[in-house]
C-alpha atoms as a PDB file:
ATOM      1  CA  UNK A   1     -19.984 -20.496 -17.283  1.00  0.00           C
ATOM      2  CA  UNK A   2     -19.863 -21.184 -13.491  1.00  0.00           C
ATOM      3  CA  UNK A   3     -20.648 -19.079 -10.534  1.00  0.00           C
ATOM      4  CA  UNK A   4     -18.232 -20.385  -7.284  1.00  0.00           C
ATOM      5  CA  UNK A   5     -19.551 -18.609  -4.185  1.00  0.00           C
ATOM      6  CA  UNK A   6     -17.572 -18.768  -0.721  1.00  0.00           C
ATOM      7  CA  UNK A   7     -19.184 -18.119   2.576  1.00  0.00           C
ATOM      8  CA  UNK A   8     -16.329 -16.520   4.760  1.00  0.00           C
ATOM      9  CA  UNK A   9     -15.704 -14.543   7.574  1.00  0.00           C
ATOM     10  CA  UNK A  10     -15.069 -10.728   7.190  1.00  0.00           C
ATOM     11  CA  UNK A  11     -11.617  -9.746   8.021  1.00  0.00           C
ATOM     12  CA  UNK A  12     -11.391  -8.166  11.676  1.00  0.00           C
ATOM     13  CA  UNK A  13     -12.536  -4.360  11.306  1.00  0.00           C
ATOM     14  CA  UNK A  14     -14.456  -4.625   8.184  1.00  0.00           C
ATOM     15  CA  UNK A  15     -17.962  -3.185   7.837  1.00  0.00           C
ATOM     16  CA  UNK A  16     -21.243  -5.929   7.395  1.00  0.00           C
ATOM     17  CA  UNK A  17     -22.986  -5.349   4.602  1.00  0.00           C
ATOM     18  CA  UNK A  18     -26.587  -5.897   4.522  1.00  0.00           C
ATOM     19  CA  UNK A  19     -26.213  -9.032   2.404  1.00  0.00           C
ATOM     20  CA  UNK A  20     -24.057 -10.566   4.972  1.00  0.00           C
ATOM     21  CA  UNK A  21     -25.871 -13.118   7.364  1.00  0.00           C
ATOM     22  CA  UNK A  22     -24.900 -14.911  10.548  1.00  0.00           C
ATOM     23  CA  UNK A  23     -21.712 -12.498  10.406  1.00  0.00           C
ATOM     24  CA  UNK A  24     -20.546 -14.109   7.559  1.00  0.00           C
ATOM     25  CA  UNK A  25     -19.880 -12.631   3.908  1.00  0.00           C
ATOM     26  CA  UNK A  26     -20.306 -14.137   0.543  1.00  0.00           C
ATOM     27  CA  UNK A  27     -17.966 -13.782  -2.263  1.00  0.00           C
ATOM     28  CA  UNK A  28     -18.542 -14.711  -5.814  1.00  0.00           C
ATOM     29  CA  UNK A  29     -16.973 -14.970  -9.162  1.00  0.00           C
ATOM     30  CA  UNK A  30     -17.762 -15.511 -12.196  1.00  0.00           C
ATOM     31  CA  UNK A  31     -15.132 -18.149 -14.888  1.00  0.00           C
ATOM     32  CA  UNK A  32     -15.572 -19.963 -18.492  1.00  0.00           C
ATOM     33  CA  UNK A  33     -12.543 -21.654 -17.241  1.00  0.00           C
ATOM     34  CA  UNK A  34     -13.162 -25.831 -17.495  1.00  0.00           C
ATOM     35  CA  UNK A  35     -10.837 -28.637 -16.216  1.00  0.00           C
ATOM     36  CA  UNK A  36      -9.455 -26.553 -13.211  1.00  0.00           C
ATOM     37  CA  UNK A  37     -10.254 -26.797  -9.259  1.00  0.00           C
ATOM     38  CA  UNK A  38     -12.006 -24.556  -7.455  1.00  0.00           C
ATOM     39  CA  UNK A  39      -9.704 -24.004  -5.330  1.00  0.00           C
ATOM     40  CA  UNK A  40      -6.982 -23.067  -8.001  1.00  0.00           C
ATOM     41  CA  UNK A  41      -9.432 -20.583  -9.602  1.00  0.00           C
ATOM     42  CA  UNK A  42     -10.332 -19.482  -6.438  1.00  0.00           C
ATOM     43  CA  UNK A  43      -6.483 -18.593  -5.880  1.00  0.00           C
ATOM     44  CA  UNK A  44      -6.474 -17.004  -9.121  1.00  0.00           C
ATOM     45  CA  UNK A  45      -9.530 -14.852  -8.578  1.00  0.00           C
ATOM     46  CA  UNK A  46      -7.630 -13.411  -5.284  1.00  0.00           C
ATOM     47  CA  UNK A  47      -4.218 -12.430  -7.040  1.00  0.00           C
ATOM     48  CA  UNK A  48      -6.530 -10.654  -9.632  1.00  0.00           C
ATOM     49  CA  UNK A  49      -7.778  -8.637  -6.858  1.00  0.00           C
ATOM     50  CA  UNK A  50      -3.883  -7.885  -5.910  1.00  0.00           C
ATOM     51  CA  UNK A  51      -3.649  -6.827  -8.817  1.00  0.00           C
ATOM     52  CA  UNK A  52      -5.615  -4.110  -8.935  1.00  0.00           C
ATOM     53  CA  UNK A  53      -5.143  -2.744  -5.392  1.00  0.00           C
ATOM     54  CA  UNK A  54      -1.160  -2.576  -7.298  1.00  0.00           C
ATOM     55  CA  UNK A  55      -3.037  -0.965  -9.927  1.00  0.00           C
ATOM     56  CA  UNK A  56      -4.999   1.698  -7.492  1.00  0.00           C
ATOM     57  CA  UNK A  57      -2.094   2.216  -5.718  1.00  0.00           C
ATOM     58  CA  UNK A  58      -0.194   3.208  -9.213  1.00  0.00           C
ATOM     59  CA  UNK A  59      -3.028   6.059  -9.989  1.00  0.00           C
ATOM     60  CA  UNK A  60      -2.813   7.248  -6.421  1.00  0.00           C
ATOM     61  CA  UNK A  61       1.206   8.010  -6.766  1.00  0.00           C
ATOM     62  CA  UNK A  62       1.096   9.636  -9.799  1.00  0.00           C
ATOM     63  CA  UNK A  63       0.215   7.492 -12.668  1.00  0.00           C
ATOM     64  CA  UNK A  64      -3.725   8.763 -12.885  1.00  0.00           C
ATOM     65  CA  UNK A  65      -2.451  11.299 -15.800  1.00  0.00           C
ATOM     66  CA  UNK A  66       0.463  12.069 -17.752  1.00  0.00           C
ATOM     67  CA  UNK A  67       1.260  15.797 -16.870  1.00  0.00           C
ATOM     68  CA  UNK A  68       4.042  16.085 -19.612  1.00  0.00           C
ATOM     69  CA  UNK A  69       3.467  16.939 -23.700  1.00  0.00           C
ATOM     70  CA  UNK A  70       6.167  14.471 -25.254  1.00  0.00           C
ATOM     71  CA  UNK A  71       6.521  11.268 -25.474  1.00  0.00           C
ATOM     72  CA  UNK A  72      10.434  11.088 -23.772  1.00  0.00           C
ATOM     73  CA  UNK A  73       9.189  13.489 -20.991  1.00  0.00           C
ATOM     74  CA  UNK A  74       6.549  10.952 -20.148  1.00  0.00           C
ATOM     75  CA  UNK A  75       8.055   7.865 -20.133  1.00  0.00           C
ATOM     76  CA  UNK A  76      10.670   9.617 -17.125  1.00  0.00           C
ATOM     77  CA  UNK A  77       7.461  10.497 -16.099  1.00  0.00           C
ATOM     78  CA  UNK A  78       6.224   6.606 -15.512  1.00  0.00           C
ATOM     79  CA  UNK A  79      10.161   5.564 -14.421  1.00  0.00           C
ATOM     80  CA  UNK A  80       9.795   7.924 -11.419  1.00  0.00           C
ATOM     81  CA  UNK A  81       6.430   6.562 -10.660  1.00  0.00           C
ATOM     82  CA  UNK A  82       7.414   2.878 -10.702  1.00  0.00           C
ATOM     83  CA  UNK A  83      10.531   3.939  -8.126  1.00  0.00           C
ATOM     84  CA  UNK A  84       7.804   5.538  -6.113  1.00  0.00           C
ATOM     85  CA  UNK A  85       5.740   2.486  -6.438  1.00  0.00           C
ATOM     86  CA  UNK A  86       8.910   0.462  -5.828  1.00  0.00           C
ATOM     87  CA  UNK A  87       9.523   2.285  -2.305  1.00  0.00           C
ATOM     88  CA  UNK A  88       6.010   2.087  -1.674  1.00  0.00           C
ATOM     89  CA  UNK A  89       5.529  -1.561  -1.744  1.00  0.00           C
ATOM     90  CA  UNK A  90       9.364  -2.224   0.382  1.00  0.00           C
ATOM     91  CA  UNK A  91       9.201   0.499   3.444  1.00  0.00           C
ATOM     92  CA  UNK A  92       5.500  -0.773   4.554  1.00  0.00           C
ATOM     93  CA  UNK A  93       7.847  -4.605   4.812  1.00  0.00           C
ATOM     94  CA  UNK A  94      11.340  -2.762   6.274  1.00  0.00           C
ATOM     95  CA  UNK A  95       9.987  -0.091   8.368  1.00  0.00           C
ATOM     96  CA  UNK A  96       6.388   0.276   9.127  1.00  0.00           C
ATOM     97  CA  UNK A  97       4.044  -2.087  12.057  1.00  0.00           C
ATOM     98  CA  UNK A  98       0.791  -2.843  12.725  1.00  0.00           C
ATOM     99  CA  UNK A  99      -2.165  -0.685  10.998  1.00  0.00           C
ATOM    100  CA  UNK A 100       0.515   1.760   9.673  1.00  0.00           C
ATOM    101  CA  UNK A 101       1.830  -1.096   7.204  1.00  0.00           C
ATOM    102  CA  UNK A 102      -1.612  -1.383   5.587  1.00  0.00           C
ATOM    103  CA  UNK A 103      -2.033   2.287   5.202  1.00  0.00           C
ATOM    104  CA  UNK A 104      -3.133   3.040   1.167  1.00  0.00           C
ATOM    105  CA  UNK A 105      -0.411   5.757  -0.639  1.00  0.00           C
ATOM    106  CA  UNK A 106      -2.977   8.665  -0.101  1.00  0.00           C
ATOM    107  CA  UNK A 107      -2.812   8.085   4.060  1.00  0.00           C
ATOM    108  CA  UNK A 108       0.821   7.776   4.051  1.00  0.00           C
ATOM    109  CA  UNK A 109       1.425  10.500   2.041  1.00  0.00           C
ATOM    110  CA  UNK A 110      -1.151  12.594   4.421  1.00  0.00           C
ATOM    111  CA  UNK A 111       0.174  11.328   7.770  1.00  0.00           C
ATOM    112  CA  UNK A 112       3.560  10.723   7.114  1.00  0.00           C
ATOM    113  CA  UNK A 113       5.194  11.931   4.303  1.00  0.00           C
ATOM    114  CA  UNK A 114       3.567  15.218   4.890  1.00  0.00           C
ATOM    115  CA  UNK A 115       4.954  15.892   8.573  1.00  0.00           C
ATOM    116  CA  UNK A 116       7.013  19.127   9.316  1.00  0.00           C
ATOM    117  CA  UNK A 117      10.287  18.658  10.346  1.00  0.00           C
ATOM    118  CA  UNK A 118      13.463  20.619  11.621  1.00  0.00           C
ATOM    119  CA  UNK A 119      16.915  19.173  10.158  1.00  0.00           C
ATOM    120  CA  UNK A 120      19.156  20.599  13.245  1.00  0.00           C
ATOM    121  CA  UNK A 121      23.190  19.868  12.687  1.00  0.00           C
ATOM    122  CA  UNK A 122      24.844  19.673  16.464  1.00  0.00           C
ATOM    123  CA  UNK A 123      27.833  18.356  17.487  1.00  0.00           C
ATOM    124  CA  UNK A 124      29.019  17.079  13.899  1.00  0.00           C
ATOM    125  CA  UNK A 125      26.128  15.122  14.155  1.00  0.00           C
ATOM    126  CA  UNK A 126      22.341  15.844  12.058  1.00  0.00           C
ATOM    127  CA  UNK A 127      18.836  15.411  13.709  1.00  0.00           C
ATOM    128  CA  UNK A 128      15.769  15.320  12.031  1.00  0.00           C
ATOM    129  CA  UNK A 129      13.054  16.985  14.663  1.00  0.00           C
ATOM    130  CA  UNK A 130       9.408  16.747  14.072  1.00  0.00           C
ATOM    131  CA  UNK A 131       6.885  18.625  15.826  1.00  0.00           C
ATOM    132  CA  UNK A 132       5.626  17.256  18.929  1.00  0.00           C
ATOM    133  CA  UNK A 133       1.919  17.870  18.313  1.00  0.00           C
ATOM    134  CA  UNK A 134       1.661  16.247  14.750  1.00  0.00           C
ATOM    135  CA  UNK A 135       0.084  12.696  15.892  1.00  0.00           C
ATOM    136  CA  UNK A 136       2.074  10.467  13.858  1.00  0.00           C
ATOM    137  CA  UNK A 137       5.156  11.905  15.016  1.00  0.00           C
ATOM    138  CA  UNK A 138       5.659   8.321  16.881  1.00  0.00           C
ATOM    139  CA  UNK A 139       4.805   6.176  14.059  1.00  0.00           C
ATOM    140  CA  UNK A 140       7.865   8.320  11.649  1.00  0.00           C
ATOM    141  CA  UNK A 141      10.390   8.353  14.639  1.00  0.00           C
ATOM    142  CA  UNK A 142      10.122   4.609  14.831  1.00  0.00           C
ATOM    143  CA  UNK A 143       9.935   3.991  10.715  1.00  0.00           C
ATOM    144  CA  UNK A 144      13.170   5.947  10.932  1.00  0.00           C
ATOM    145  CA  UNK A 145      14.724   4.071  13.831  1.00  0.00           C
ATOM    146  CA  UNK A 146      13.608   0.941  12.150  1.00  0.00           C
ATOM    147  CA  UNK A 147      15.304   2.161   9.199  1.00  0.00           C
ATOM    148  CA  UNK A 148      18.660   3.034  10.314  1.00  0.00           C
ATOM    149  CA  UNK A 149      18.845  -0.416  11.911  1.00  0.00           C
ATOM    150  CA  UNK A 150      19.016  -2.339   8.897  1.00  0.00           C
ATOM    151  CA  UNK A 151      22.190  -3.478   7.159  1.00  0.00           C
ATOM    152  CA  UNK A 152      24.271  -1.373   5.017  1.00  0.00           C
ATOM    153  CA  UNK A 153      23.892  -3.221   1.401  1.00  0.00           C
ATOM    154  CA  UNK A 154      27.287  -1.426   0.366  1.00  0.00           C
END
């Protein structure tokens, strides 16, 4: 078995730990893996932990329990959960900037998906108000401007 331990520095934002000296953080991982580089299983080691933020994001949207009895009722269950997942992971990339895009499912569902809003129809024409006061009202306006920008795929 070897131990590979990286000395790096913590991502802008992130809170020192008391193991971390000279501002810098160490990382290590355990593999039985022989005949590979470090760097390679260092690679590996990171899309593992992609993996399971995918994973915690999947629990957070729905797929912590199955609420239904039958078998049939709960795989539409998981299909509606992997097209929430599926939404998830493409309007952070097509609509979202800055610290918004790296919000977790539970904060965008809180701050965004949450907000009050006013579907008005006026001259042959619909608007979507929100409320003025709500403080990510900026951050949906400009998701949805974003949005409404982007080509037609029909």
């Amino acid at each position: 078995m070897r131990l590979i331990v990286r000395k790096e520095r913590p991502h802008p934002g992130a809170q020192l730990r008391f193991t971390d000296t000279d501002g810098m953080r160490l990382t290590c991982f355990a593999t039985n893996t022989v005949g590979r580089p470090i760097a390679e299983l260092e690679l590996r080691h990171r899309l593992r932990a992609r993996a399971e933020d995918h994973i915690r994001a999947a629990r957070a949207s729905g797929l912590r329990n199955l609420p239904l009895h039958r078998t049939a009722q709960n795989r539409i269950w998981l299909e509606i959960v992997q097209i929430a997942l599926a939404l998830l992971a493409w309007m952070p990339m097509l609509t979202l900037t800055g610290k918004v895009r790296l919000w977790e499912p539970r904060r965008l569902r809180l701050r965004l998906f949450t907000a009050a809003g006013q579907l008005v129809t006026t001259g042959r024409q619909r608007i979507l108000r929100f409320a003025s006061h709500w403080p990510w009202t900026r951050e949906i306006t400009a998701a949805l401007a974003r949005f409404a920008l982007l080509p037609n795929p029909g």
